[in-house]
C-alpha atoms as a PDB file:
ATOM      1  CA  UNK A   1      -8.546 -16.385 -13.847  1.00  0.00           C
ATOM      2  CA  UNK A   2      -6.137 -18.772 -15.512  1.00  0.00           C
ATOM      3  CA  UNK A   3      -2.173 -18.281 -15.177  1.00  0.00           C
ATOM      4  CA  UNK A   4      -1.874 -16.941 -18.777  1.00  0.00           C
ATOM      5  CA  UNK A   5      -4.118 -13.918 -17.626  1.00  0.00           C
ATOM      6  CA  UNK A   6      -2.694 -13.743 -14.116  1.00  0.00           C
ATOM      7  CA  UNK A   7       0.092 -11.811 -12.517  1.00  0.00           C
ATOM      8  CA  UNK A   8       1.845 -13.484  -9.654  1.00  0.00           C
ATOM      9  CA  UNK A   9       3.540 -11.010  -6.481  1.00  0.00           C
ATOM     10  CA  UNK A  10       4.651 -12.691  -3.651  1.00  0.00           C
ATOM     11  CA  UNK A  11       6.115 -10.967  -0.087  1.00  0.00           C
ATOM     12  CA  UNK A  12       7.950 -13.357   2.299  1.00  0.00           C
ATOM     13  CA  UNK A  13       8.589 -12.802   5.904  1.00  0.00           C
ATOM     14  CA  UNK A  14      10.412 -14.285   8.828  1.00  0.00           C
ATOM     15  CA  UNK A  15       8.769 -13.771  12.532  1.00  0.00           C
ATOM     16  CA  UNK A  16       9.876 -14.386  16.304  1.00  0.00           C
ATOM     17  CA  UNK A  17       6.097 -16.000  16.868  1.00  0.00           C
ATOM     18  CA  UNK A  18       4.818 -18.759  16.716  1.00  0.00           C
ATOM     19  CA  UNK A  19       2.404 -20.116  13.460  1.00  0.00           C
ATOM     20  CA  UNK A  20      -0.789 -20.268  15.165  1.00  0.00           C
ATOM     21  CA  UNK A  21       0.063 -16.206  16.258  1.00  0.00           C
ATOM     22  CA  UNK A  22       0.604 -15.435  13.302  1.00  0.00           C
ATOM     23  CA  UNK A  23      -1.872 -17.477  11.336  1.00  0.00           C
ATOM     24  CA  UNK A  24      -4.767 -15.757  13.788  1.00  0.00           C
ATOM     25  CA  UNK A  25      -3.939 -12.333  13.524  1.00  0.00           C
ATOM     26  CA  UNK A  26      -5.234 -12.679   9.664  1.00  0.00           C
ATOM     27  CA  UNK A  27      -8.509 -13.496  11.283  1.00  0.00           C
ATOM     28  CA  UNK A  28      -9.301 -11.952  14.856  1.00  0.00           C
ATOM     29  CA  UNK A  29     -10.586  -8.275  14.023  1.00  0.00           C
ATOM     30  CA  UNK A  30      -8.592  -6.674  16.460  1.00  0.00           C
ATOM     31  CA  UNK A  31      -5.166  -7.950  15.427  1.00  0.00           C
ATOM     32  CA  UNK A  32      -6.383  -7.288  11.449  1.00  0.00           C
ATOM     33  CA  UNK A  33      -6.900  -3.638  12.182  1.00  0.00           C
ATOM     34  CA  UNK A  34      -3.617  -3.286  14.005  1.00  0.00           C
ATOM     35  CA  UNK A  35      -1.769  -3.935  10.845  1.00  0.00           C
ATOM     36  CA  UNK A  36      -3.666  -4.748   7.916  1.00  0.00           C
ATOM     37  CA  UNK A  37      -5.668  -1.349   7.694  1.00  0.00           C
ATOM     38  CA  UNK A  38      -5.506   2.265   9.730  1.00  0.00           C
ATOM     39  CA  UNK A  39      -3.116   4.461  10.498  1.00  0.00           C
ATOM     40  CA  UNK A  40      -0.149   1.982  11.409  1.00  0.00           C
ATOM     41  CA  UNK A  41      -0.166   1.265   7.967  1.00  0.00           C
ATOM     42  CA  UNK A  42      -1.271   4.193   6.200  1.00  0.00           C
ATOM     43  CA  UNK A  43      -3.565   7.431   6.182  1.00  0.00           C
ATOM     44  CA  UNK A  44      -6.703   6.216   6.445  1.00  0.00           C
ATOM     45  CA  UNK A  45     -10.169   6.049   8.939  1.00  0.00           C
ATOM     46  CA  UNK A  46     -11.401   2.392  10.003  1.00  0.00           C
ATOM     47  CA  UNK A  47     -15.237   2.467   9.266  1.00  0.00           C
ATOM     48  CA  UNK A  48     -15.803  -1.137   9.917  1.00  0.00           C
ATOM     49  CA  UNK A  49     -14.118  -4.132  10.088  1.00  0.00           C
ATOM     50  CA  UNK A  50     -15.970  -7.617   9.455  1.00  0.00           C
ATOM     51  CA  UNK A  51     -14.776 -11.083   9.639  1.00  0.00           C
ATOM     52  CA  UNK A  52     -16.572 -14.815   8.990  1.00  0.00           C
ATOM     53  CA  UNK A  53     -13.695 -16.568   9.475  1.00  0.00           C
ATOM     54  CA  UNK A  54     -14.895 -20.168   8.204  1.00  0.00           C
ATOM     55  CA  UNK A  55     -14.542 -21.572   4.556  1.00  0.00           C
ATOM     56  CA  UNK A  56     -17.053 -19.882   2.921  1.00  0.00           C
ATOM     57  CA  UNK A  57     -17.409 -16.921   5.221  1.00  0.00           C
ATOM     58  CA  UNK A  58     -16.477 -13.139   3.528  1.00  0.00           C
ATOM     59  CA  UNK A  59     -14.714 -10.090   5.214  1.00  0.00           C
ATOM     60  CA  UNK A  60     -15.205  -6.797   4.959  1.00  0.00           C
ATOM     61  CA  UNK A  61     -12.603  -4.077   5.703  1.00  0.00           C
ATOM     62  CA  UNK A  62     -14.089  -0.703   5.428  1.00  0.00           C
ATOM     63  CA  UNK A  63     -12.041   2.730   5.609  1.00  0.00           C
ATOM     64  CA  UNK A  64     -11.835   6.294   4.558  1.00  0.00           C
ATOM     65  CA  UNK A  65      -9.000   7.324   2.703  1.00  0.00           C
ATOM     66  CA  UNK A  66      -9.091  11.324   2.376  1.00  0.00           C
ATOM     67  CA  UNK A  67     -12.560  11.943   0.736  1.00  0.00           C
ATOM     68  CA  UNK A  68     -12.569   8.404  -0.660  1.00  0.00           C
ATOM     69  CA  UNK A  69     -14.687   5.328   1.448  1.00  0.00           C
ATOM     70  CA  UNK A  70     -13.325   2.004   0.139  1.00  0.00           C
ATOM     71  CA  UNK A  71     -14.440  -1.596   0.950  1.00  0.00           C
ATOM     72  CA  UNK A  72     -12.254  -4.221   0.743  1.00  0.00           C
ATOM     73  CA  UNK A  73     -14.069  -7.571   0.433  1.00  0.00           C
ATOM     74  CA  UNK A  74     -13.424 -11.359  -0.067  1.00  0.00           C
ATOM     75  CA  UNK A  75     -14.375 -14.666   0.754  1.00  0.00           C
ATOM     76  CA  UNK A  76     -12.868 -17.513   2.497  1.00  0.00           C
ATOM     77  CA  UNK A  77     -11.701 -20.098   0.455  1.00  0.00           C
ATOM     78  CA  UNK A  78      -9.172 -22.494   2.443  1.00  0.00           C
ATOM     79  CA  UNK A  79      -8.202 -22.246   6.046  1.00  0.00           C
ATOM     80  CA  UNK A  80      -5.984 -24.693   7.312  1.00  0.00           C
ATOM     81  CA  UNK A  81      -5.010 -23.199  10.623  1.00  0.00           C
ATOM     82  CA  UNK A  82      -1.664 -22.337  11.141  1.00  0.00           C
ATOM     83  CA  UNK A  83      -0.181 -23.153   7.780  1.00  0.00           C
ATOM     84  CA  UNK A  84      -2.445 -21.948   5.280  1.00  0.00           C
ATOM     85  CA  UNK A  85      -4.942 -18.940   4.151  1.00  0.00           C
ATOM     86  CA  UNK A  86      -6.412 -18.528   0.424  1.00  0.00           C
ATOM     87  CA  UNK A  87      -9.291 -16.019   0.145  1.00  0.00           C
ATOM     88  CA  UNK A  88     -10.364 -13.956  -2.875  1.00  0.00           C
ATOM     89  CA  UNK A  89      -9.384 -10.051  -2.303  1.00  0.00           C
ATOM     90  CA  UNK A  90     -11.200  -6.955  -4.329  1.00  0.00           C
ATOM     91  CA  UNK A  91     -12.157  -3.551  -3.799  1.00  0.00           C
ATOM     92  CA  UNK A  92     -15.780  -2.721  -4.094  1.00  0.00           C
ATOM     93  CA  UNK A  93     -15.010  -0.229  -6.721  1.00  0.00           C
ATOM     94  CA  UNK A  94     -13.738  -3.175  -8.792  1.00  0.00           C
ATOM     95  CA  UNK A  95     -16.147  -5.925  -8.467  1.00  0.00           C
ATOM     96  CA  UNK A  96     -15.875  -7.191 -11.717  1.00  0.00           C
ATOM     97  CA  UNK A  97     -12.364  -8.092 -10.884  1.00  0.00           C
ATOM     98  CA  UNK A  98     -11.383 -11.044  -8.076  1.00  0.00           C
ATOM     99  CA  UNK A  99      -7.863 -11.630  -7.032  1.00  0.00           C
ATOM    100  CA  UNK A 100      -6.624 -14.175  -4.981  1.00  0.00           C
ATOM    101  CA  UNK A 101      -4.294 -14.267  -1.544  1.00  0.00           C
ATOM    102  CA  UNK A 102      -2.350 -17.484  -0.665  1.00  0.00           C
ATOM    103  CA  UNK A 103      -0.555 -17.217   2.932  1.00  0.00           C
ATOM    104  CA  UNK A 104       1.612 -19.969   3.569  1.00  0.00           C
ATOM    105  CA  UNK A 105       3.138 -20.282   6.719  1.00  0.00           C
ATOM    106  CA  UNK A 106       5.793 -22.646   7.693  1.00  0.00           C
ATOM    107  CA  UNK A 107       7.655 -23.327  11.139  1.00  0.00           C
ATOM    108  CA  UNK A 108      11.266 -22.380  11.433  1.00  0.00           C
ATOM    109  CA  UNK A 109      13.569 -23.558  14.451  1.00  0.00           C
ATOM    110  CA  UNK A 110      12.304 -19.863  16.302  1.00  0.00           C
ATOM    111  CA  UNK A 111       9.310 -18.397  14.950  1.00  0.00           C
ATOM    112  CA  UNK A 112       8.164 -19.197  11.486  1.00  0.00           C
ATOM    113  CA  UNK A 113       7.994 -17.656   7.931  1.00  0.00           C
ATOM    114  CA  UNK A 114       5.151 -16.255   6.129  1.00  0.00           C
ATOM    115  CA  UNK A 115       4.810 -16.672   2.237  1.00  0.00           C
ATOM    116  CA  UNK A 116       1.785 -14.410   0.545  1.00  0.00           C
ATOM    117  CA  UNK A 117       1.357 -14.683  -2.917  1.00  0.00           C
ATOM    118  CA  UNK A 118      -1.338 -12.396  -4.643  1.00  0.00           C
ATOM    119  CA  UNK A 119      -2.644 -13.262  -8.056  1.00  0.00           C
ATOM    120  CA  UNK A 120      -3.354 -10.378 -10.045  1.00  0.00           C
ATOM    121  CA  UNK A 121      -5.905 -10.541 -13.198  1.00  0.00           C
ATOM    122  CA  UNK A 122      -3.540  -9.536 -16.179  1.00  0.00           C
ATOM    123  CA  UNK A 123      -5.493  -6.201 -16.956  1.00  0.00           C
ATOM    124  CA  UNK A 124      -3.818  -5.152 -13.073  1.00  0.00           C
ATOM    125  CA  UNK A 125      -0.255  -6.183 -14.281  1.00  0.00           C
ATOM    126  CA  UNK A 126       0.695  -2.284 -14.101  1.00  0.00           C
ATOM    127  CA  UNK A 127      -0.098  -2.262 -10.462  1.00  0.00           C
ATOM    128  CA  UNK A 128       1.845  -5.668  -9.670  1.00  0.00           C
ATOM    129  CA  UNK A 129       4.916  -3.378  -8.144  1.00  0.00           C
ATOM    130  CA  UNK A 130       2.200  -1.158  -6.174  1.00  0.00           C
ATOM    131  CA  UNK A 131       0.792  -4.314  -4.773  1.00  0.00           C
ATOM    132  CA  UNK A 132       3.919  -5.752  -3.551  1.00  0.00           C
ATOM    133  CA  UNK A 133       5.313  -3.055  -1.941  1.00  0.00           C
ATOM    134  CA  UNK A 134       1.821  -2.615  -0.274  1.00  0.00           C
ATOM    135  CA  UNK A 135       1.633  -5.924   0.932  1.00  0.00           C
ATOM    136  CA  UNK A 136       5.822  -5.502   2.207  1.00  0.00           C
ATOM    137  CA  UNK A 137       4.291  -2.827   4.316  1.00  0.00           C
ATOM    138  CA  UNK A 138       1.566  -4.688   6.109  1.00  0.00           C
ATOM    139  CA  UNK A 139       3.559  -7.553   6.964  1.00  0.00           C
ATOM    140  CA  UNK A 140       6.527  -5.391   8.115  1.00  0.00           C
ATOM    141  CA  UNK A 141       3.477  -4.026  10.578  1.00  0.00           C
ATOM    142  CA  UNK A 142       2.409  -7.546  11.201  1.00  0.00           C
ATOM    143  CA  UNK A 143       6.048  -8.195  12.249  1.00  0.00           C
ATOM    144  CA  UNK A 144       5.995  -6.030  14.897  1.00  0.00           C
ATOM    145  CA  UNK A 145       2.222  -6.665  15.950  1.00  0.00           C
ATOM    146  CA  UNK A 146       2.549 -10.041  16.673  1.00  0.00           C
ATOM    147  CA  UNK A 147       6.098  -9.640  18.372  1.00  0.00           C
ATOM    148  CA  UNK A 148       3.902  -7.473  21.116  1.00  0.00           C
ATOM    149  CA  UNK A 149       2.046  -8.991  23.954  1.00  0.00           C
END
């Protein structure tokens, strides 16, 4: 996907943890399915949740949405614990079409901020807005997961 056939969205946060808090709850199972998928973030059914954490390694987060079972898969491709995350993001509907995820986290004098920037084949461009508002949701759960001990 080049950037003439790419859409760029990007979500920023700020959050009273620390990076490496953050950073991991994109990659331990149980923090992913407190805010990433399931009911704290919308109306759905966690099926299964599977994570290879390593460069290389895929995930697989699988839920029920109504009458609808939806997979969605990528693959590892940087992790540079705590400051940054890139892995390749699809549906299993869709598999003709990879995006990709960039998290970029940086320290700040309490806490740090999180950067996400999803890149969007150009034939999605109509769902950019859809996409950023979903992604403003999870990390507005992520906020609050990883403020809990």
């Amino acid at each position: 996907m080049s950037p003439s056939q790419s859409v760029q969205v990007g979500v920023t946060r700020r959050f009273n943890a620390s990076p490496e808090r953050v950073f991991d709850a994109w990659l331990k199972p149980e923090m992913v399915g407190q805010w990433m998928i399931g009911s704290a973030v919308r109306d759905e059914e966690v099926l299964r949740l599977a994570i290879d954490a390593r460069v290389g390694g895929t995930f697989s987060f699988f839920v029920r949405r109504g009458a609808e079972e939806l997979d969605h898969v990528g693959t590892y491709l940087e992790i540079d614990r705590p400051r940054r995350l890139v892995f390749t993001w699809h549906v299993d509907k869709e598999e003709d079409t990879l995006s990709r995820v960039t998290v970029e986290i940086t320290p700040r004098d309490t806490g740090c901020e999180l950067t996400l920037t999803h890149e969007l084949d150009a034939k999605w461009a109509e769902y950019a807005s859809r996409t950023e508002q979903g992604w403003g949701t999870m990390l507005d759960v992520l906020v609050r997961a990883v403020g809990q001990r």
